[in-house]
C-alpha atoms as a PDB file:
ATOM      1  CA  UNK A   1      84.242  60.606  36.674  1.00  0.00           C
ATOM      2  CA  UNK A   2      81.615  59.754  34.192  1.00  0.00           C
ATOM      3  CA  UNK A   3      78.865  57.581  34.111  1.00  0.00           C
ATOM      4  CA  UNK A   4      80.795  55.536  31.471  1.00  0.00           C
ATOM      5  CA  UNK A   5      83.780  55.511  33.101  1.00  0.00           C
ATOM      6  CA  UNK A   6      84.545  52.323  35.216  1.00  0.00           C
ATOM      7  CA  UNK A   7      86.510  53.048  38.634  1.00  0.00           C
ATOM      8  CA  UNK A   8      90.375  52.696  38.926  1.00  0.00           C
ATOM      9  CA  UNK A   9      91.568  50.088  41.075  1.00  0.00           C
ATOM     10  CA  UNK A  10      95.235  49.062  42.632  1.00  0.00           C
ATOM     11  CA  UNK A  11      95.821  45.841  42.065  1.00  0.00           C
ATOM     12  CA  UNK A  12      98.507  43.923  44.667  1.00  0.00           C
ATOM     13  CA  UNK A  13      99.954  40.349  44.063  1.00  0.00           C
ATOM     14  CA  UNK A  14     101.630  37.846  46.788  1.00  0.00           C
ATOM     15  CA  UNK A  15     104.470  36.045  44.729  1.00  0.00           C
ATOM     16  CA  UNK A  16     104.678  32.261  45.443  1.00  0.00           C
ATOM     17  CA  UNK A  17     108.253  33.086  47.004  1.00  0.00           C
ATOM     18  CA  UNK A  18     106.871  36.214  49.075  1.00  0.00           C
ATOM     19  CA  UNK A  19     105.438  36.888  52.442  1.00  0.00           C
ATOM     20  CA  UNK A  20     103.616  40.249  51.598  1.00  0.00           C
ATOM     21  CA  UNK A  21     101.539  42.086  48.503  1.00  0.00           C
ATOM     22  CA  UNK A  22     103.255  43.892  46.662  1.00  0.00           C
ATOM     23  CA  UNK A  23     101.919  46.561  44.028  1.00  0.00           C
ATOM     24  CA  UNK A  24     102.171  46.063  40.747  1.00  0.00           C
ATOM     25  CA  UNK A  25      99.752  48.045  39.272  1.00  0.00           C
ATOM     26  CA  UNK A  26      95.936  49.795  38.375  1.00  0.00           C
ATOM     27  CA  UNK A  27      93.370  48.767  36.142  1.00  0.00           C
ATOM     28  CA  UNK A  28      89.543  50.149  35.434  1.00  0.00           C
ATOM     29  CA  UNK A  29      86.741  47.717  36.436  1.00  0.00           C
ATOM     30  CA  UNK A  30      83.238  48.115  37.047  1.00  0.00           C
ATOM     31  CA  UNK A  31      83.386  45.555  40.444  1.00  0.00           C
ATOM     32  CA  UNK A  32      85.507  43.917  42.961  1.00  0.00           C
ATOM     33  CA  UNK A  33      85.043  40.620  41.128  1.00  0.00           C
ATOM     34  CA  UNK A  34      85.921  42.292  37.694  1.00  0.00           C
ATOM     35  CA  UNK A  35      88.835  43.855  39.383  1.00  0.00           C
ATOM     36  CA  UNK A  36      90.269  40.381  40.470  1.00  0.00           C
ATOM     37  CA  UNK A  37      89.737  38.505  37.380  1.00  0.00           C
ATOM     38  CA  UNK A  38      91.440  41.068  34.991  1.00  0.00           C
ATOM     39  CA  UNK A  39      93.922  41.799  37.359  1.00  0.00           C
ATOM     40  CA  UNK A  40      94.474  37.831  36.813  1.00  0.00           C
ATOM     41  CA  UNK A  41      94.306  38.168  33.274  1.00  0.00           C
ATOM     42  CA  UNK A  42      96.942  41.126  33.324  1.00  0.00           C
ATOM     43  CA  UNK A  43      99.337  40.297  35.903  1.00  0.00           C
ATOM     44  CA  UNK A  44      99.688  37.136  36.676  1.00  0.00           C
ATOM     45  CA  UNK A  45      99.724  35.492  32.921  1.00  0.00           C
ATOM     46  CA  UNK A  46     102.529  33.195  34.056  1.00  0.00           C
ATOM     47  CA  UNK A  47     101.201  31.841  37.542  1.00  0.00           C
ATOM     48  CA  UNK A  48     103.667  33.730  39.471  1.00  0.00           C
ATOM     49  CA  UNK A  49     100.728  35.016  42.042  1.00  0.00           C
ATOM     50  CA  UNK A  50      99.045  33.214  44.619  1.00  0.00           C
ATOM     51  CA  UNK A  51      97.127  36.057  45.850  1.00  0.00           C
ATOM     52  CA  UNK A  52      95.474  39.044  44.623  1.00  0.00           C
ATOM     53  CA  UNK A  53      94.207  42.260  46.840  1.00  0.00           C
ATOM     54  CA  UNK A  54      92.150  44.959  44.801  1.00  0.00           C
ATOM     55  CA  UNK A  55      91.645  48.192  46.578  1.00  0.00           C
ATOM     56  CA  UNK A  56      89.242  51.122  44.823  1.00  0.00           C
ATOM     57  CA  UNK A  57      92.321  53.930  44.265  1.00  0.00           C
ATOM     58  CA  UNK A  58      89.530  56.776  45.584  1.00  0.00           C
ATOM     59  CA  UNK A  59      89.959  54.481  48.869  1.00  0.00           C
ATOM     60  CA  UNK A  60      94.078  54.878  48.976  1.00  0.00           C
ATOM     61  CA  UNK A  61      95.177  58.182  51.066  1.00  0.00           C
ATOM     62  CA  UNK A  62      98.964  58.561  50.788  1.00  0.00           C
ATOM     63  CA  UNK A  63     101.483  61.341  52.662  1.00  0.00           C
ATOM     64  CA  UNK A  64     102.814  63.843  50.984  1.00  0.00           C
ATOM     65  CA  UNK A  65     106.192  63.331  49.911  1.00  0.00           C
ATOM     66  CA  UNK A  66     107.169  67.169  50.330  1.00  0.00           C
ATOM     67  CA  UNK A  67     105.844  66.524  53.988  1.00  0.00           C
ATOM     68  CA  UNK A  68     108.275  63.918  54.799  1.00  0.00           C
ATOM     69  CA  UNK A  69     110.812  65.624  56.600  1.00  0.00           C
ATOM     70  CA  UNK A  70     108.274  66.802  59.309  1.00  0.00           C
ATOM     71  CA  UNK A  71     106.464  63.134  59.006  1.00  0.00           C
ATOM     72  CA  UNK A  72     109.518  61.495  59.552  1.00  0.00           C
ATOM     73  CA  UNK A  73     111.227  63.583  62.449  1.00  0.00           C
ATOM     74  CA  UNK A  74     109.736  61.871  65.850  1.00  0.00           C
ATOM     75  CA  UNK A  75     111.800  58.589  64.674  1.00  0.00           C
ATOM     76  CA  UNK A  76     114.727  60.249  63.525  1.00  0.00           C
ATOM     77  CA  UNK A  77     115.258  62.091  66.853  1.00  0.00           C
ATOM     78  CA  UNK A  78     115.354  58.760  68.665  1.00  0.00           C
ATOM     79  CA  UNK A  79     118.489  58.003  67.371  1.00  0.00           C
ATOM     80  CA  UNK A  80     118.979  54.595  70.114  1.00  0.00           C
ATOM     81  CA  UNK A  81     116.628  52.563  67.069  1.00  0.00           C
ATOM     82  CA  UNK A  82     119.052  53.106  64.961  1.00  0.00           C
ATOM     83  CA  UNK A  83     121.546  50.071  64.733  1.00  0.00           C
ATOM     84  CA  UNK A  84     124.887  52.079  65.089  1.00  0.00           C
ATOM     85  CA  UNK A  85     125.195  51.624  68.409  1.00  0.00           C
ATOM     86  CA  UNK A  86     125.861  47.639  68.231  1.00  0.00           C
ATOM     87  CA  UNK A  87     128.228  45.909  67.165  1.00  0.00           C
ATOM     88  CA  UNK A  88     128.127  43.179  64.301  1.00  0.00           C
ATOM     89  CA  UNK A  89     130.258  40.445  64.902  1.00  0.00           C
ATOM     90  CA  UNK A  90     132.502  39.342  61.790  1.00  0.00           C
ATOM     91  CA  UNK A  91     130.676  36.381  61.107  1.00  0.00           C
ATOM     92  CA  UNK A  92     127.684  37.748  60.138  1.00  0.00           C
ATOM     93  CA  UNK A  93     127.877  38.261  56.010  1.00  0.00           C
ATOM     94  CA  UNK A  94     124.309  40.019  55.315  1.00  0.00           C
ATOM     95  CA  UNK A  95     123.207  42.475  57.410  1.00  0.00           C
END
């Protein structure tokens, strides 16, 4: 990165009709404070947000994805979490 070059943040917005953040997108800001206030400016232009994480990207680690099947095997050997062994009565529309 160069001197001139402002960091990359991920920017994460709680809807008014959500529980959890959910990522929307990055943006380059030279602090935290920055970060929030154009991620504002960007993403929530209509008031849809109530809440707004910003998280330095060099600070994100993620898995992978050629990895998964060896990430993922210790759950998908326990094959009892998996919901096919009970029985959904009739009733019940959405599950």
């Amino acid at each position: 990165m160069s001197n001139k070059e402002w960091p990359l943040w991920e920017v994460f917005i709680r809807s008014k009709q959500g529980l959890n953040h959910k990522h929307v997108g990055s943006l380059r800001a030279a602090d935290e404070e920055m970060a929030i206030d154009n991620a504002r400016d960007v993403y929530t232009r209509r008031s849809e947000g109530i809440s707004i994480w910003v998280v330095l990207s060099s600070n994100v680690f993620a898995s992978d994805p050629s990895e998964a099947p060896e990430l993922y095997e210790p759950s998908d050997s326990k094959i009892y979490r998996h919901p096919t062994f009970y029985d959904v009565p009739d009733e019940i529309q959405h599950m």
